[in-house]
N, C-alpha and C. Protein backbone atom coordinates (compact mmCIF):
# COMPACT_ATOMS: atom_id res chain seq x y z
N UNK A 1 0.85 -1.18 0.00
CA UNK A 1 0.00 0.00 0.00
C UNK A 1 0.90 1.24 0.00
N UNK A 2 0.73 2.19 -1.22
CA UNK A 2 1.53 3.47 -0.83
C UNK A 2 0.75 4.65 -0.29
N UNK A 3 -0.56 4.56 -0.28
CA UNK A 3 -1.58 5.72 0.01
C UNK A 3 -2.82 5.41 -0.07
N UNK A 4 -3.23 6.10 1.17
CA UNK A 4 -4.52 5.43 1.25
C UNK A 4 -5.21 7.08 1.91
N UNK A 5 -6.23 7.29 0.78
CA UNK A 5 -7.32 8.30 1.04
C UNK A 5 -8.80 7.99 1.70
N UNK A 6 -9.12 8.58 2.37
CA UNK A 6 -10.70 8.90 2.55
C UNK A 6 -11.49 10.19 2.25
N UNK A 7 -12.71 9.95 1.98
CA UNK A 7 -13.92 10.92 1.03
C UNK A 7 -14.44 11.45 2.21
N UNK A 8 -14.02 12.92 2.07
CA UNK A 8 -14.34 14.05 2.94
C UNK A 8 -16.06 13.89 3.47
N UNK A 9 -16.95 13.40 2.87
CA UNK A 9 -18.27 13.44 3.23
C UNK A 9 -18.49 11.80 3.82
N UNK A 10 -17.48 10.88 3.51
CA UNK A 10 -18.11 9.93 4.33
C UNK A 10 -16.81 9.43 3.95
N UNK A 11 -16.20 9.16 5.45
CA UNK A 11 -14.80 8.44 5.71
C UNK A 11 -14.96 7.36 6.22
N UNK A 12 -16.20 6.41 5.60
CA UNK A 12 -15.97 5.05 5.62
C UNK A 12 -15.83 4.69 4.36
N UNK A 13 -15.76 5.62 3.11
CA UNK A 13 -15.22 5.17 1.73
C UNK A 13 -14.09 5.89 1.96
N UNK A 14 -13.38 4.80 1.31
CA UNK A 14 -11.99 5.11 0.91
C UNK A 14 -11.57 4.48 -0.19
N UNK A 15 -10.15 5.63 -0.54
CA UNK A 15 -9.33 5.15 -2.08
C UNK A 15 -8.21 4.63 -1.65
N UNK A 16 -7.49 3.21 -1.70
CA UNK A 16 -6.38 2.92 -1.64
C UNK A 16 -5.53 2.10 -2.86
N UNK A 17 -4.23 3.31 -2.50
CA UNK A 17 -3.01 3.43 -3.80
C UNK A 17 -2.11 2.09 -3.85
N UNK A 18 -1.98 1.32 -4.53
CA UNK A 18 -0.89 0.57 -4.11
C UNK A 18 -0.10 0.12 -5.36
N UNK A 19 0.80 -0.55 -5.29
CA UNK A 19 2.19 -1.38 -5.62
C UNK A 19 2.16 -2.60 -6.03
N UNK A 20 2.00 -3.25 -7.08
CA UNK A 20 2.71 -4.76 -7.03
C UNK A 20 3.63 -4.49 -7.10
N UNK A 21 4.54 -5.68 -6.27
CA UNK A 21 6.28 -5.43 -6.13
C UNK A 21 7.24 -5.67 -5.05
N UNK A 22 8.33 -5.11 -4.84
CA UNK A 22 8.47 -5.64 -3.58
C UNK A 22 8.88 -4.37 -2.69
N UNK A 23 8.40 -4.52 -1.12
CA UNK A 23 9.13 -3.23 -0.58
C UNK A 23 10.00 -2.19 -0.83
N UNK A 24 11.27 -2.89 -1.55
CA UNK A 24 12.05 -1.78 -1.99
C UNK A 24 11.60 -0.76 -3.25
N UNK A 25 10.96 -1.76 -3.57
CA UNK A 25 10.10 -1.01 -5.21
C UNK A 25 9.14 0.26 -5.03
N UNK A 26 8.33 -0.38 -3.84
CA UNK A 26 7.48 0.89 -3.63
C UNK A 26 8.32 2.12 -2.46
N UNK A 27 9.49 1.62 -2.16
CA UNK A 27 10.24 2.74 -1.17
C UNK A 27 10.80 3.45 -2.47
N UNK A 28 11.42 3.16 -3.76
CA UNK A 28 11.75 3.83 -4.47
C UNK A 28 10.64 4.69 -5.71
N UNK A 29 9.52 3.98 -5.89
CA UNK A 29 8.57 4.96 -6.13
C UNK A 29 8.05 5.88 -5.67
N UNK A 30 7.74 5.60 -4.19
CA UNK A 30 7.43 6.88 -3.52
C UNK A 30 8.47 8.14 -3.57
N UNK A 31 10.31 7.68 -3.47
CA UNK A 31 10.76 9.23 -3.45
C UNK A 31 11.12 9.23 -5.03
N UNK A 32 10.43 8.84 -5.88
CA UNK A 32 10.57 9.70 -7.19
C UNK A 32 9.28 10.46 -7.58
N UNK A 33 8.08 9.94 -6.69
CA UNK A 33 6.95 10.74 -6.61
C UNK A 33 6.54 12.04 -5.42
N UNK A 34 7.18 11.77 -4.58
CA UNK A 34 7.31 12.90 -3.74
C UNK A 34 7.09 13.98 -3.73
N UNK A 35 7.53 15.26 -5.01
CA UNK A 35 7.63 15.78 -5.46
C UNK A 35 6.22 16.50 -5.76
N UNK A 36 5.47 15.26 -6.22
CA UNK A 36 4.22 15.61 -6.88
C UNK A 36 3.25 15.91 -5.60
N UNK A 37 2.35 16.74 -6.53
CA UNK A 37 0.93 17.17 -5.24
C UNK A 37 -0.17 16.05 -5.42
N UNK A 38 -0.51 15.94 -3.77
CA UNK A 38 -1.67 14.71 -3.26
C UNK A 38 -2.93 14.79 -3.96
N UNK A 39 -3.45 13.58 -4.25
CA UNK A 39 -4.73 13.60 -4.85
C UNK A 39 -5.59 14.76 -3.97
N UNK A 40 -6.30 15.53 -4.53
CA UNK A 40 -7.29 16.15 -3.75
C UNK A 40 -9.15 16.03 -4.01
N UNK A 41 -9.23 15.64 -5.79
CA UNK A 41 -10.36 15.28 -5.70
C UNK A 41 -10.21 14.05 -6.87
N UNK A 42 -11.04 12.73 -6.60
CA UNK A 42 -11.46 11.83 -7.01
C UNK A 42 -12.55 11.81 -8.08
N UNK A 43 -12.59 11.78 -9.24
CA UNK A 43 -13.99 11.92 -10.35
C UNK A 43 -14.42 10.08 -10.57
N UNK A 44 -15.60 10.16 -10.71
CA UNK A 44 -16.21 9.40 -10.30
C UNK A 44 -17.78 8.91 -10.58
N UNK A 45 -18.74 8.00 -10.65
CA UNK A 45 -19.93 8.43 -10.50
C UNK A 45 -20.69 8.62 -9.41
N UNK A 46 -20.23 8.46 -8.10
CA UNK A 46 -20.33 8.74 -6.67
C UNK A 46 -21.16 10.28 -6.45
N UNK A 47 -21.92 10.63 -6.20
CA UNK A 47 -21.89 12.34 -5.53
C UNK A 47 -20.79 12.22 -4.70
N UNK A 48 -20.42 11.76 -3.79
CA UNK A 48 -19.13 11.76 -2.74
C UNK A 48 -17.70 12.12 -3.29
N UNK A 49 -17.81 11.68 -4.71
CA UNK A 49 -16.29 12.24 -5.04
C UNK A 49 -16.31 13.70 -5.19
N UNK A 50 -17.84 14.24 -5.43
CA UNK A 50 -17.45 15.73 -5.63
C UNK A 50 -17.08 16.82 -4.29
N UNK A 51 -17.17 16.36 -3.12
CA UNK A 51 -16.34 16.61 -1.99
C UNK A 51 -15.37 16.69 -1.89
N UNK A 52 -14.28 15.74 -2.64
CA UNK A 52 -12.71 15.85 -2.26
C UNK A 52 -12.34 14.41 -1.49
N UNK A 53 -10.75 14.29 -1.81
CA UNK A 53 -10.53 13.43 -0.85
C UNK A 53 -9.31 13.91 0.32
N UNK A 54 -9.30 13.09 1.09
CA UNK A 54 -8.24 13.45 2.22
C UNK A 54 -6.86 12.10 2.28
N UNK A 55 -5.78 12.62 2.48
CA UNK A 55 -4.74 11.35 2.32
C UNK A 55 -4.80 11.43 4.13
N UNK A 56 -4.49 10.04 4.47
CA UNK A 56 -4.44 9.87 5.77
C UNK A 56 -3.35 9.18 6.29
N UNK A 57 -2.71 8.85 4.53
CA UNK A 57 -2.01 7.41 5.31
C UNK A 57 -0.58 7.49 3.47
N UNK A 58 0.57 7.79 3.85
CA UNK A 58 1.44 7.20 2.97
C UNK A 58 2.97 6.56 3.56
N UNK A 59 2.96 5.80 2.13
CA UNK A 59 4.12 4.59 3.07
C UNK A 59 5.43 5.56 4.04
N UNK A 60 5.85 6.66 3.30
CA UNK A 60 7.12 6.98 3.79
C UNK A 60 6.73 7.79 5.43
N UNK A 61 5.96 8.71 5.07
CA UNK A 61 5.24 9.33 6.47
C UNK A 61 4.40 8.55 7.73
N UNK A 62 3.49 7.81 6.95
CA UNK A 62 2.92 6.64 7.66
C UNK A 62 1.23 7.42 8.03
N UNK A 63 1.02 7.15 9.36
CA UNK A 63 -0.07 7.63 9.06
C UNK A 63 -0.33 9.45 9.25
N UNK A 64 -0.89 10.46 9.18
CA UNK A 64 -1.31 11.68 9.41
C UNK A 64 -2.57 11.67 10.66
């Protein structure tokens, strides 16, 4: 798992990011993605994605 979001209007849905591979694989994806800005909204056919999402959880930081 490299990231795992929840939907600002109901944070019992959630989006989670992940990896096939092995540990080191996703330790080296994450710092070549780093860089980049966090998902903030999810499109979707949900009404809930039009809220936004929240990151709560990535591998290098852990949880927020």
């Amino acid at each position: 798992m490299l990231h795992y979001y929840v939907f600002n209007a109901a944070h019992s849905v959630s989006l989670t990011v992940g990896l096939k591979g092995s540990g080191q694989e996703a330790d080296d994806y994450m710092r070549r993605i780093k860089h980049r800005p966090e998902l903030t909204l999810f499109h979707g056919r949900s009404e809930l994605n039009r809220q936004g999402i929240r990151k709560v959880y990535d591998r290098i930081d852990g949880i927020r």
